[in-house]
C-alpha atoms as a PDB file:
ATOM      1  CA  UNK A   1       0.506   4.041 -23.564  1.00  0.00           C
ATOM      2  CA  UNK A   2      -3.297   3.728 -23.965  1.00  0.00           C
ATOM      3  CA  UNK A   3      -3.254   0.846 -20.984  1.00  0.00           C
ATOM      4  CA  UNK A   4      -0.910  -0.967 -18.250  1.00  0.00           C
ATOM      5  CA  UNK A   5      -1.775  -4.611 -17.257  1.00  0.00           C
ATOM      6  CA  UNK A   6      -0.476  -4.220 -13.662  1.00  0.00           C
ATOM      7  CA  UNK A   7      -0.087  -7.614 -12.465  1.00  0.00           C
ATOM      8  CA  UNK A   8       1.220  -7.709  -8.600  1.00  0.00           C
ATOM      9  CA  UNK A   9       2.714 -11.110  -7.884  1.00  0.00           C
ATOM     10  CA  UNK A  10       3.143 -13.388  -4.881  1.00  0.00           C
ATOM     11  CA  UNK A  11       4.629 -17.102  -4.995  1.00  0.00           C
ATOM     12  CA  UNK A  12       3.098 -17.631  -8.271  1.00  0.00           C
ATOM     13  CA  UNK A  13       3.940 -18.852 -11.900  1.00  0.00           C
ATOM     14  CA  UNK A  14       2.373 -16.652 -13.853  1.00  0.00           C
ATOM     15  CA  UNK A  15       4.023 -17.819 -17.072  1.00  0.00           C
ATOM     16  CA  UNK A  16       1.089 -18.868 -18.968  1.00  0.00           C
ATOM     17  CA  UNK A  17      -0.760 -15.738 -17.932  1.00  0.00           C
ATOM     18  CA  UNK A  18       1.542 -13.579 -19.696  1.00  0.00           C
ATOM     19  CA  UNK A  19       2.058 -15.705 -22.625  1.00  0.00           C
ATOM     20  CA  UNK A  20      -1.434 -15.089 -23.298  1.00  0.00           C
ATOM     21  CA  UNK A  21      -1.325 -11.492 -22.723  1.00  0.00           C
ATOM     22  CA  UNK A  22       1.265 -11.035 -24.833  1.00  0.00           C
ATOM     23  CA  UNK A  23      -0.098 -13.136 -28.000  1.00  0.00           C
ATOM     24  CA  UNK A  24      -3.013 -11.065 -27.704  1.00  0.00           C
ATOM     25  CA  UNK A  25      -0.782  -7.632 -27.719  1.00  0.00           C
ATOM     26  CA  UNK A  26       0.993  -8.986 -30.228  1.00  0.00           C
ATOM     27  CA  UNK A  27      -1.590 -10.422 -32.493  1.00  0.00           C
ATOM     28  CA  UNK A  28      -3.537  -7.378 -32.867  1.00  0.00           C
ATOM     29  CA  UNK A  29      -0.825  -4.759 -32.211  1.00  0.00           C
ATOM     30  CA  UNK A  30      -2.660  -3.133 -29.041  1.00  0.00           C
ATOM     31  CA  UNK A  31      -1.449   0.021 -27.462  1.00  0.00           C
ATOM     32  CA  UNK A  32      -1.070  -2.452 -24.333  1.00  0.00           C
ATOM     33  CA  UNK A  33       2.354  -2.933 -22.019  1.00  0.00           C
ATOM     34  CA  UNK A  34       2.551  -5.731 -19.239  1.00  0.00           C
ATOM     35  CA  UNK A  35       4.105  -4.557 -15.733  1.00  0.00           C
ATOM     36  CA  UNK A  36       5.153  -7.172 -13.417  1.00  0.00           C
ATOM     37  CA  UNK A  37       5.736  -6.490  -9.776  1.00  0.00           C
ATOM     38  CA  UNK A  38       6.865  -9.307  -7.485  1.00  0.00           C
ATOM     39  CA  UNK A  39       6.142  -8.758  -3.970  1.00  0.00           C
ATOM     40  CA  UNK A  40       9.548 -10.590  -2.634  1.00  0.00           C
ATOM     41  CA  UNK A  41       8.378 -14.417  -4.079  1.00  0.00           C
ATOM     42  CA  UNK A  42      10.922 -16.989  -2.780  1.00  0.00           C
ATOM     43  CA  UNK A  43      13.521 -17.457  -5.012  1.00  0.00           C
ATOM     44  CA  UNK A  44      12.620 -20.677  -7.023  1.00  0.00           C
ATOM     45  CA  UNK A  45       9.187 -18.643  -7.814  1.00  0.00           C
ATOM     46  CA  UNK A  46      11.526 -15.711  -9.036  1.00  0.00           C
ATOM     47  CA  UNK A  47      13.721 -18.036 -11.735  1.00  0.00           C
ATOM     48  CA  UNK A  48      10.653 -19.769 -12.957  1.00  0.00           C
ATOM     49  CA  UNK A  49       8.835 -16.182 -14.111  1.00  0.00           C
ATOM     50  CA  UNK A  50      12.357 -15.686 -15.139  1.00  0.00           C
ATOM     51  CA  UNK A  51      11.167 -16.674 -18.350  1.00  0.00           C
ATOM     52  CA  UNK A  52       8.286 -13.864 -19.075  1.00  0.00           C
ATOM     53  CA  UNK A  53      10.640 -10.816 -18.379  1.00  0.00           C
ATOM     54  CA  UNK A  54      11.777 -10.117 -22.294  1.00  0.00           C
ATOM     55  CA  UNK A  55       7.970 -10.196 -22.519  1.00  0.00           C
ATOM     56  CA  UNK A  56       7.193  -7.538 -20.002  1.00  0.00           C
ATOM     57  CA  UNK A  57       7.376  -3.599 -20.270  1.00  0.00           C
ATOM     58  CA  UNK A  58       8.354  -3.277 -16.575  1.00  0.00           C
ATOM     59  CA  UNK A  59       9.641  -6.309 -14.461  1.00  0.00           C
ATOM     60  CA  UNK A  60      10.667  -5.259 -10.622  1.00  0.00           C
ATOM     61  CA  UNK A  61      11.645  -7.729  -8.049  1.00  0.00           C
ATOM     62  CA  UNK A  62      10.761  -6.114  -4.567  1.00  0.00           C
ATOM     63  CA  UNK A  63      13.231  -7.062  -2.033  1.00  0.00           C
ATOM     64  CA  UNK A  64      10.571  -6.562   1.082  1.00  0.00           C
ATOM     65  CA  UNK A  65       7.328  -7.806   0.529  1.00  0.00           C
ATOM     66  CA  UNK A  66       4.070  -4.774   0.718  1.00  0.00           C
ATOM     67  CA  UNK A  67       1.070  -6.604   0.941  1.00  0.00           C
ATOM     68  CA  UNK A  68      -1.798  -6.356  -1.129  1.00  0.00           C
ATOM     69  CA  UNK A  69      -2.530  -2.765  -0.693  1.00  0.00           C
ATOM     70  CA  UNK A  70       1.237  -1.337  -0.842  1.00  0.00           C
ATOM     71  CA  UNK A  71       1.576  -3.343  -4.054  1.00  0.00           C
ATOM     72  CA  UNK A  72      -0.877  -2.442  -5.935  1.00  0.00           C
ATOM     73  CA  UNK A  73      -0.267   1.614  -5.099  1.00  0.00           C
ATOM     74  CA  UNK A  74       3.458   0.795  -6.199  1.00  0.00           C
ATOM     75  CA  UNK A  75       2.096   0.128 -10.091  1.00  0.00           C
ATOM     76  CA  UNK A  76       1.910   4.380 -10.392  1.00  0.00           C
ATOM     77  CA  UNK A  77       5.374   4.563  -9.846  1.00  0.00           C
ATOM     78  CA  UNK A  78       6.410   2.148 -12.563  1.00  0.00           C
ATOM     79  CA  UNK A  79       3.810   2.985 -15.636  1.00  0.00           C
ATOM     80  CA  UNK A  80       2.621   6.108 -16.999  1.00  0.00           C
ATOM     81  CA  UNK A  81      -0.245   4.376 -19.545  1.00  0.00           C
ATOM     82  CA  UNK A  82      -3.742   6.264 -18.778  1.00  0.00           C
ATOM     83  CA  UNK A  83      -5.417   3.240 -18.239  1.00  0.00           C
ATOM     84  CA  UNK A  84      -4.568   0.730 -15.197  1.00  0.00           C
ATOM     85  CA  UNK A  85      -5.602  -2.963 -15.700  1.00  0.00           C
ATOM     86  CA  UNK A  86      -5.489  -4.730 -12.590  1.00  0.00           C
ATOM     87  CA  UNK A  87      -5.244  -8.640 -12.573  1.00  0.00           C
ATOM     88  CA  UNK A  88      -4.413 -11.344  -9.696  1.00  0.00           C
ATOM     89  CA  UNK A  89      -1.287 -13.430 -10.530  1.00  0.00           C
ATOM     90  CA  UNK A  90      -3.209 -16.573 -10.165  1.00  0.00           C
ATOM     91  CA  UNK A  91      -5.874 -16.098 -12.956  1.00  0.00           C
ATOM     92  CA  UNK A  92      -6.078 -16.433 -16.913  1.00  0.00           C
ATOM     93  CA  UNK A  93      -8.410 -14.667 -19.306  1.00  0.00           C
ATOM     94  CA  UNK A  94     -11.902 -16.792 -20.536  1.00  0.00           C
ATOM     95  CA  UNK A  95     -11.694 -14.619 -23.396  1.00  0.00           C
ATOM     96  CA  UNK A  96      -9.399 -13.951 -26.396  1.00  0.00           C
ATOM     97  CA  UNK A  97     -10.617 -10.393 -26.687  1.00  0.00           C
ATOM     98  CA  UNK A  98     -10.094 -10.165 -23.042  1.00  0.00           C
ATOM     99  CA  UNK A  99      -7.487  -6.674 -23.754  1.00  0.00           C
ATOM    100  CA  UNK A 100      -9.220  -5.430 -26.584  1.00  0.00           C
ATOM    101  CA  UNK A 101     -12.549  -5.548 -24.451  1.00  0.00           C
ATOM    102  CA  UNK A 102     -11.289  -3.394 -22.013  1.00  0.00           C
ATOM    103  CA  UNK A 103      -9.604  -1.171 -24.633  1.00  0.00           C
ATOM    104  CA  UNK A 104     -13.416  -0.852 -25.977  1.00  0.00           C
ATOM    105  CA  UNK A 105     -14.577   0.681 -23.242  1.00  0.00           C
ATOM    106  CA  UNK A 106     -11.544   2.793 -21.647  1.00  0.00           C
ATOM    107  CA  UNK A 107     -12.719   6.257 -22.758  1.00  0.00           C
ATOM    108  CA  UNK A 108     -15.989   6.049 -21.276  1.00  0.00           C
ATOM    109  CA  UNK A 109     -15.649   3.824 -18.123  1.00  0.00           C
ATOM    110  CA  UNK A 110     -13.969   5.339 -15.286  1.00  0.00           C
ATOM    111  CA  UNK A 111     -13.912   2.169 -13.382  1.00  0.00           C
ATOM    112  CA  UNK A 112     -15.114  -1.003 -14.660  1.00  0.00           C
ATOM    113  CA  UNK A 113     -14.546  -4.891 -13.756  1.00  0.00           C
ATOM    114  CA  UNK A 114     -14.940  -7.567 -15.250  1.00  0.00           C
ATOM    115  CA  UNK A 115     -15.316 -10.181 -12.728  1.00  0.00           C
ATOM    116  CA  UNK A 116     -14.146 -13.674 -12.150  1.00  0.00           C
ATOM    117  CA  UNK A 117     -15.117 -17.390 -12.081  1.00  0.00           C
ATOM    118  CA  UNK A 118     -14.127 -20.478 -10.616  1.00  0.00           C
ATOM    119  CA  UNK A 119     -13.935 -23.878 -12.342  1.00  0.00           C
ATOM    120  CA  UNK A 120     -16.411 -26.105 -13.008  1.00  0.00           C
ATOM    121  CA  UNK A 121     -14.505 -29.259 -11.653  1.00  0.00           C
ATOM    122  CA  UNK A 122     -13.896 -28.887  -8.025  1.00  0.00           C
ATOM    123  CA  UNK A 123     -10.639 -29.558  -6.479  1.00  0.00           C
ATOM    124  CA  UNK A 124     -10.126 -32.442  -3.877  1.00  0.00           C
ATOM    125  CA  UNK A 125     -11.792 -32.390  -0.710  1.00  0.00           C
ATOM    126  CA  UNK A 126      -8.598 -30.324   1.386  1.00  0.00           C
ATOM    127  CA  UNK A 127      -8.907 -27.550  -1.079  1.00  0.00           C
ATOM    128  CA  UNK A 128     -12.802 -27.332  -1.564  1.00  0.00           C
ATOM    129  CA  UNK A 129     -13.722 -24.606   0.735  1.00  0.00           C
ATOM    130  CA  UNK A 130     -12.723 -22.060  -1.154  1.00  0.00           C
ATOM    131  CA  UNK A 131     -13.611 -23.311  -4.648  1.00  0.00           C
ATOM    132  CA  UNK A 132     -17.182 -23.441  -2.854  1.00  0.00           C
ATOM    133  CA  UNK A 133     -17.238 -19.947  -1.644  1.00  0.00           C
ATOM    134  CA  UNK A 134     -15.965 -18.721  -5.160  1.00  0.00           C
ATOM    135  CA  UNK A 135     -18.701 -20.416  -6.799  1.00  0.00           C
ATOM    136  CA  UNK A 136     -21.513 -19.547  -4.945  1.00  0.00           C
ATOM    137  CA  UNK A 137     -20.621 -16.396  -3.186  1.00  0.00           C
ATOM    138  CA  UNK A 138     -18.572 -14.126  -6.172  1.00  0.00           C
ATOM    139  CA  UNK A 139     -18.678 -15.770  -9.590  1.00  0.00           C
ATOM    140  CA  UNK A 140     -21.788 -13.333  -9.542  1.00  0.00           C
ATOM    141  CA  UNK A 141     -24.018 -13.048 -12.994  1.00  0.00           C
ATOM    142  CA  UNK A 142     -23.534  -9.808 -15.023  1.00  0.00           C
ATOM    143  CA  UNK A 143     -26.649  -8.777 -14.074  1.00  0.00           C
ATOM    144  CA  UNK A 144     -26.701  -9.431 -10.250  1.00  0.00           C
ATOM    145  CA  UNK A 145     -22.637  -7.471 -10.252  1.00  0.00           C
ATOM    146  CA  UNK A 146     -24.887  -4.345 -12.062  1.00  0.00           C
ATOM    147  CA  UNK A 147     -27.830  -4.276  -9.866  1.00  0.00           C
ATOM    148  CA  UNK A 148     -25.384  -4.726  -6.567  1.00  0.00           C
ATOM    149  CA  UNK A 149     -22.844  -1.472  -7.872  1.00  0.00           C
ATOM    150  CA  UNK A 150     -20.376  -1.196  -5.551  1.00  0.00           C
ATOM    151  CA  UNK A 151     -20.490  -4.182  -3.433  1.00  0.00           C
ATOM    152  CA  UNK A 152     -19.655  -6.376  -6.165  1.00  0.00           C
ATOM    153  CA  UNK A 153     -16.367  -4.783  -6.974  1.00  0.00           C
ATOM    154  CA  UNK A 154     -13.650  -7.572  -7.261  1.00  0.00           C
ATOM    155  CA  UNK A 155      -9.689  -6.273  -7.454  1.00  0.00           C
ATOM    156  CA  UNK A 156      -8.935  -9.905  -9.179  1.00  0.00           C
ATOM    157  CA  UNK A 157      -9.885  -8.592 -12.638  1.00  0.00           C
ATOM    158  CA  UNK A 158     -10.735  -4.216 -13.092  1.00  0.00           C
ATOM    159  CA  UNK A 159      -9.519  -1.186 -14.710  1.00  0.00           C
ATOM    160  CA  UNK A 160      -9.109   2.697 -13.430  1.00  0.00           C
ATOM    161  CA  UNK A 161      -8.171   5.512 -14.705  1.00  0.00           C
ATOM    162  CA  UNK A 162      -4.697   6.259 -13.784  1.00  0.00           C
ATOM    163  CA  UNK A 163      -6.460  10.129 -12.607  1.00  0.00           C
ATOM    164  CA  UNK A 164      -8.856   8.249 -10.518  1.00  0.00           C
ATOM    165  CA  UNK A 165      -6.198   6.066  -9.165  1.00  0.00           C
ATOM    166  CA  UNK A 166      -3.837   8.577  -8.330  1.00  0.00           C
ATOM    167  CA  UNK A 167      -6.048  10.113  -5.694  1.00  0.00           C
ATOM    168  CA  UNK A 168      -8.436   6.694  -4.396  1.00  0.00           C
ATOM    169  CA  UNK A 169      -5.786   4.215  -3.835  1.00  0.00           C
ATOM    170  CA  UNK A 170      -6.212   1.031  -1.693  1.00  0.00           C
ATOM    171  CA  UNK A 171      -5.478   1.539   2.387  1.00  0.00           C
ATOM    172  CA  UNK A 172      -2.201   0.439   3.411  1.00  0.00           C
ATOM    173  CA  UNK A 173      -2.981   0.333   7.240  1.00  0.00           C
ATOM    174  CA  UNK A 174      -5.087  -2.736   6.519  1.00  0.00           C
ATOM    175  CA  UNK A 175      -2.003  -5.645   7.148  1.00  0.00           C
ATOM    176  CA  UNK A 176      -2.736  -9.330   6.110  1.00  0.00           C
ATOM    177  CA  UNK A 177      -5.429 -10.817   4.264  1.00  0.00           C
ATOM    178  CA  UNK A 178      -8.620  -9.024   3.492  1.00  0.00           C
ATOM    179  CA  UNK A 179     -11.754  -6.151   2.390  1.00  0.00           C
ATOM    180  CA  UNK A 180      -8.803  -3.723   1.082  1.00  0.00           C
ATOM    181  CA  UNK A 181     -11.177  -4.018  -1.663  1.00  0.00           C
ATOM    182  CA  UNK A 182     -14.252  -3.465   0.001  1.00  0.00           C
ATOM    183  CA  UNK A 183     -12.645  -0.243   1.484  1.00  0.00           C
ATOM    184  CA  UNK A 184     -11.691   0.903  -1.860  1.00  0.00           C
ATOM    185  CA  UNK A 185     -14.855   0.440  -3.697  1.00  0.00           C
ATOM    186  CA  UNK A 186     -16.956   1.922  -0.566  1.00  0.00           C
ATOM    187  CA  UNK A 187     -14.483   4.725  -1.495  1.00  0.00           C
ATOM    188  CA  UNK A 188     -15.392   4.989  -4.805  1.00  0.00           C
ATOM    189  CA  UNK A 189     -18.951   4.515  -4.307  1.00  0.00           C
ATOM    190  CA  UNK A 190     -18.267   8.078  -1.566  1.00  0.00           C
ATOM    191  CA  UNK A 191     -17.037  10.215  -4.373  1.00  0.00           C
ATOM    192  CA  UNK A 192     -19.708   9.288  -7.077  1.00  0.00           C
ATOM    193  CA  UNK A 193     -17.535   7.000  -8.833  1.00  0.00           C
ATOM    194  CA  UNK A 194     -19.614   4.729 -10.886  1.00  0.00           C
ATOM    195  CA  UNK A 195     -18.054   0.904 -11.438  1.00  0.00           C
ATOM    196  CA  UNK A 196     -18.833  -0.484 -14.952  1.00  0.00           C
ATOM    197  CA  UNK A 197     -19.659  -3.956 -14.929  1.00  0.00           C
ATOM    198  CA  UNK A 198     -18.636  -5.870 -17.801  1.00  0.00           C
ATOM    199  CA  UNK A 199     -19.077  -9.644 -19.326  1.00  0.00           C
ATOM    200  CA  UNK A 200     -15.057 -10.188 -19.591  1.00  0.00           C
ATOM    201  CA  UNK A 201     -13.953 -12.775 -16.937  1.00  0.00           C
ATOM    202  CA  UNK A 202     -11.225 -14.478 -15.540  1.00  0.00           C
ATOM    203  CA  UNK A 203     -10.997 -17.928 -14.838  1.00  0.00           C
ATOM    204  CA  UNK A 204      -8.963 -18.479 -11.259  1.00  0.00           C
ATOM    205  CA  UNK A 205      -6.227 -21.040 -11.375  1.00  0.00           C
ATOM    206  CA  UNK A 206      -4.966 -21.145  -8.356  1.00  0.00           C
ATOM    207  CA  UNK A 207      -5.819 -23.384  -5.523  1.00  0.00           C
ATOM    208  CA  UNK A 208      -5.811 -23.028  -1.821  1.00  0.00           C
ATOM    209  CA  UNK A 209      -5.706 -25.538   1.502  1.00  0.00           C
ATOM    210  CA  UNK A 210      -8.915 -25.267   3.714  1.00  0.00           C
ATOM    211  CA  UNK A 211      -6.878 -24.576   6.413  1.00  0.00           C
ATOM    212  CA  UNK A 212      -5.212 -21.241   4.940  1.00  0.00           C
ATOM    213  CA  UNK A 213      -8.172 -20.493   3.055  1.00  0.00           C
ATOM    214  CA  UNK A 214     -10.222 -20.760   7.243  1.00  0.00           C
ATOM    215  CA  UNK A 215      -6.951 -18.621   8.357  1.00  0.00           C
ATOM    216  CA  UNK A 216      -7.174 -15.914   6.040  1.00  0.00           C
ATOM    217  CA  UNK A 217     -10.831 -15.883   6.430  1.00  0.00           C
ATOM    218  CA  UNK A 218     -10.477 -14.971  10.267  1.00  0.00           C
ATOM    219  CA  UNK A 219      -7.391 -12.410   9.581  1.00  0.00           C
ATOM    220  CA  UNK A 220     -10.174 -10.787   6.617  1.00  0.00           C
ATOM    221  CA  UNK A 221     -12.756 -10.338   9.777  1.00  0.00           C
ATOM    222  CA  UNK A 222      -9.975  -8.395  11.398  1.00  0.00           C
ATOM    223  CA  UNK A 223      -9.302  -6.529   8.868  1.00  0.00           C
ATOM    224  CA  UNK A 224     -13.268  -5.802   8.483  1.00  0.00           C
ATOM    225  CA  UNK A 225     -13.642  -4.479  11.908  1.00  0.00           C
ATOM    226  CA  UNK A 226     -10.723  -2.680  11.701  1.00  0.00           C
ATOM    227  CA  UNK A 227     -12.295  -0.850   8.133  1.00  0.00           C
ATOM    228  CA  UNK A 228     -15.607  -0.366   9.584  1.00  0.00           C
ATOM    229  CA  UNK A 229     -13.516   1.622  12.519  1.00  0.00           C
ATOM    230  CA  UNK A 230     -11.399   3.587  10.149  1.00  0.00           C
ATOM    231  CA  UNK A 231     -15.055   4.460   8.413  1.00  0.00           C
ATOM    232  CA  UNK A 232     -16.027   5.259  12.402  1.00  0.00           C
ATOM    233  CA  UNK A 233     -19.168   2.782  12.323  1.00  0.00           C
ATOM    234  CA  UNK A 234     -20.473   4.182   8.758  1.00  0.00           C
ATOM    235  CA  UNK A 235     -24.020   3.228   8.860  1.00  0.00           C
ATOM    236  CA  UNK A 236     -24.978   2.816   5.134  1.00  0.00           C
ATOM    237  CA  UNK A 237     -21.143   0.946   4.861  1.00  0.00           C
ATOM    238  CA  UNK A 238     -22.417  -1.187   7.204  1.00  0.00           C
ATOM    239  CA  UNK A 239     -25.805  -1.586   5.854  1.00  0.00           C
ATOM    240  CA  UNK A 240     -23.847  -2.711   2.292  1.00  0.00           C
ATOM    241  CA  UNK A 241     -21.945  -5.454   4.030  1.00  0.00           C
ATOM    242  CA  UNK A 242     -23.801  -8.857   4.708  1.00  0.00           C
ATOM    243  CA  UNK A 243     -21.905  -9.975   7.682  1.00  0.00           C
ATOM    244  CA  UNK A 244     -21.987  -6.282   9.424  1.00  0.00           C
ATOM    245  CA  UNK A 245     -25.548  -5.919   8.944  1.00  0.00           C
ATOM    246  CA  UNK A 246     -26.062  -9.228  10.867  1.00  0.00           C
ATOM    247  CA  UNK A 247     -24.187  -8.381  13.465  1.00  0.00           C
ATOM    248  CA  UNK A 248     -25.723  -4.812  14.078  1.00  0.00           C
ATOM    249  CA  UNK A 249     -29.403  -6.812  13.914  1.00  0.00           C
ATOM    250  CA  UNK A 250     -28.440  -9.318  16.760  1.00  0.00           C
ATOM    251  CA  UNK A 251     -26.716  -6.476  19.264  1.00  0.00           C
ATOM    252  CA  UNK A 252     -30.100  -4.094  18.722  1.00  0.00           C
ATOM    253  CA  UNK A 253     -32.378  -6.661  19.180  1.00  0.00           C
ATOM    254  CA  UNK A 254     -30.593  -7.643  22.493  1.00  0.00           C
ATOM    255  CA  UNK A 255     -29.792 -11.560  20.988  1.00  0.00           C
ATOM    256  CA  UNK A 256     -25.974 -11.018  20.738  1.00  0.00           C
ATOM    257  CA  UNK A 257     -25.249 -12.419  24.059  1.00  0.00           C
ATOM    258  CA  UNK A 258     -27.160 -15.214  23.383  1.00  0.00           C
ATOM    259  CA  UNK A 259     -25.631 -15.601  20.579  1.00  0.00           C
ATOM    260  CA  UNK A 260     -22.262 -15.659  21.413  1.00  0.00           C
ATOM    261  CA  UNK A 261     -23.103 -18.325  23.966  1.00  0.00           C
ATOM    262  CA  UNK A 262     -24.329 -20.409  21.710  1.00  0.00           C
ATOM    263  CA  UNK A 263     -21.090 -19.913  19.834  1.00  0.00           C
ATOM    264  CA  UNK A 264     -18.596 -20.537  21.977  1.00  0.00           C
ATOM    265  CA  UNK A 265     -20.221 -24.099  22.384  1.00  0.00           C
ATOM    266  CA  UNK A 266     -20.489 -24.886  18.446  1.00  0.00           C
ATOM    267  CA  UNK A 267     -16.960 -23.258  17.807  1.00  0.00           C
ATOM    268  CA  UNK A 268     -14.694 -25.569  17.786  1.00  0.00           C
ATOM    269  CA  UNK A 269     -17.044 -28.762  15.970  1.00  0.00           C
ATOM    270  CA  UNK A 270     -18.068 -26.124  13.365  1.00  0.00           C
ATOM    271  CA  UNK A 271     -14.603 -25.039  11.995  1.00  0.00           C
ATOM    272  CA  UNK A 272     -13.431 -28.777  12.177  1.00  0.00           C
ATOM    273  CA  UNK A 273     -16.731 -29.685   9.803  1.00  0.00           C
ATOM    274  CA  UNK A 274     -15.360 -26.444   7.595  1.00  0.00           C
ATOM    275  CA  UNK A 275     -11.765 -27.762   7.742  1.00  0.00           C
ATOM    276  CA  UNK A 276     -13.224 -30.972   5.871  1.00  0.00           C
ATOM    277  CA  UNK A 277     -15.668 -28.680   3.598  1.00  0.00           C
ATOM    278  CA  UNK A 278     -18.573 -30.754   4.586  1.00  0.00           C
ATOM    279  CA  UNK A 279     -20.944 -27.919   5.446  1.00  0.00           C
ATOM    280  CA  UNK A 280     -23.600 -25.736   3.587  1.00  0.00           C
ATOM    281  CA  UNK A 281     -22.043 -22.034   3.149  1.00  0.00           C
ATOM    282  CA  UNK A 282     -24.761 -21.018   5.573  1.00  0.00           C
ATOM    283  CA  UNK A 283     -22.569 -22.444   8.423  1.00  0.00           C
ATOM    284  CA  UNK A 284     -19.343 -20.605   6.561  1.00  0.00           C
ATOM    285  CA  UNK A 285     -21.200 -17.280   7.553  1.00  0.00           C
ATOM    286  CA  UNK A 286     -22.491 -18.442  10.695  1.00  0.00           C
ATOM    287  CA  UNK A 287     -18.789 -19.388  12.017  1.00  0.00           C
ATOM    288  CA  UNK A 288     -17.866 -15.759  10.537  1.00  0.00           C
ATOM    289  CA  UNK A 289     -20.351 -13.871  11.743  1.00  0.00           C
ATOM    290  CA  UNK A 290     -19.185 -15.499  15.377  1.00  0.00           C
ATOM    291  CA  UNK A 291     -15.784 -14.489  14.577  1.00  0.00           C
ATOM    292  CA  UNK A 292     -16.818 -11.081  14.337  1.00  0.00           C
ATOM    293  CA  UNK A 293     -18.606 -11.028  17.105  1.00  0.00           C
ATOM    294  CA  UNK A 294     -15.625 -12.495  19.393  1.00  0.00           C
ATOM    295  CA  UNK A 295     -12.965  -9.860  17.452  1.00  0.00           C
ATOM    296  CA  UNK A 296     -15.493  -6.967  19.003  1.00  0.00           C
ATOM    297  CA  UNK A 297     -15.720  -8.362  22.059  1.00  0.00           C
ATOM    298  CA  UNK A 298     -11.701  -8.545  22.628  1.00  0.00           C
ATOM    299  CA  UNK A 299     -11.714  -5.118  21.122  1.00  0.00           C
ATOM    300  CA  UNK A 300     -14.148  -4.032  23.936  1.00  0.00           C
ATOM    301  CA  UNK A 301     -12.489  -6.243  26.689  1.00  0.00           C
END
């Protein structure tokens, strides 16, 4: 098989996402399978997708959930196709070529992604933070993804060679929410791996509270520090990341401990005002670049 869709899911319907996959298979009689793994969903999410199964090459209910690393390695042992296409469960494809452009491309492009977008009508007010960050932070231009190489990598929507795959897969000491991607990309990026960025989005669907989207947020800063330790303090990885190259600026310039007082004061006021999305994003990276700060300080003691 010429290419897998590899589509991990979690507490999702991700009916009309296959649907659509399929008609396009079908329509134009692609050398394309769709593999469904479902990373232990509760069991009303499990008989809705119910539906999609007769529609799928490979359909595996996990019994104990993997996370978003473990789940994604797990695709290799349930396809053989050449070609992995890797999309989020809570997405749909902006374009009706969206297979066949990837199927353009698979010979030459090791890696390549595609990229993602948010809608144009935001959500109400207790789901707005991340619709905000999505808009202005990673529905990125095709131009800015190019220019920015690896750092722009986004797991919601790429494809990799099943090769490549089979010996750069994502780290699955990183637990919770968070820069699994970054890790893997910076990975890439190590062994000369060139990502091709491509015009062939995907629009996400889903939706998220402010206060899970603030949670996984802080649980993502973990999981930063704890790649940036597993990298032992890589100086051009932390040069390539925003929020690390911040935080290296105020400790060498001796303003960190000012800093952090300044913090602790505005803490508490500042997340509330996030909570109720009624900040500019420049306070969203202030509050996180305090977070990191406090996660290396309990590291430290």
């Amino acid at each position: 098989m010429k290419l897998a869709v590899c589509i991990p899911v979690y507490q999702v319907d991700v009916c009309a996402l296959v649907r659509q996959l399929h008609h396009e298979i079908e329509q134009n009689k692609l050398p394309v399978e769709i593999c469904i793994l479902d990373d232990a969903s509760s069991q009303e999410i499990r008989a809705t997708n119910e539906a999609i199964r007769p529609l799928c090459a490979t359909y595996v209910e996990l019994k104990t959930n993997l996370g978003r690393s473990g789940i994604r390695n797990q695709f290799l042992n349930h396809t053989q196709a050449e070609n992995l296409l890797f999309v989020d469960c809570d997405i749909l494809p902006v374009s009706e070529s969206f297979l066949r452009n990837y199927l353009h491309i698979a010979d030459a492009a090791v890696v390549s992604c595609g990229g993602h977008i948010y809608p144009d009508t935001p959500p109400k007010q207790s789901e707005q933070l991340k619709w905000k960050v999505g808009r202005e932070r990673e529905s990125r231009s095709l131009d800015v993804r190019r220019n920015c190489g690896w750092k722009s990598f986004m797991p919601s929507n790429f494809c990799i060679k099943r090769a490549v795959f089979e010996r750069i897969k994502f780290e699955e000491r990183l637990s919770g929410y968070g820069h699994e991607d970054t890790l893997f990309a910076f990975r890439l990026y190590q062994k000369g791996i060139a990502i091709t960025h491509l015009d062939n989005p995907v629009r996400i669907t889903d939706t998220e509270q402010n206060q899970i989207y603030l949670q996984k947020t802080e649980q993502g800063i973990r999981n930063l520090n704890h790649v940036a330790q597993l990298l032992n303090q890589d100086g051009e990885f932390e040069r390539g990341i925003r929020l690390l190259k911040f935080y290296r600026q105020l400790k060498t310039t001796g303003l960190l401990p000012l800093f952090m007082g300044i913090f602790t004061w505005i803490e508490s006021p500042l997340r509330r005002k996030l909570l109720q999305a009624a900040l500019p994003l420049c306070c969203f990276d202030l509050y996180k670049l305090g977070m990191l700060a406090k996660v290396r300080k309990e590291l430290i003691g």
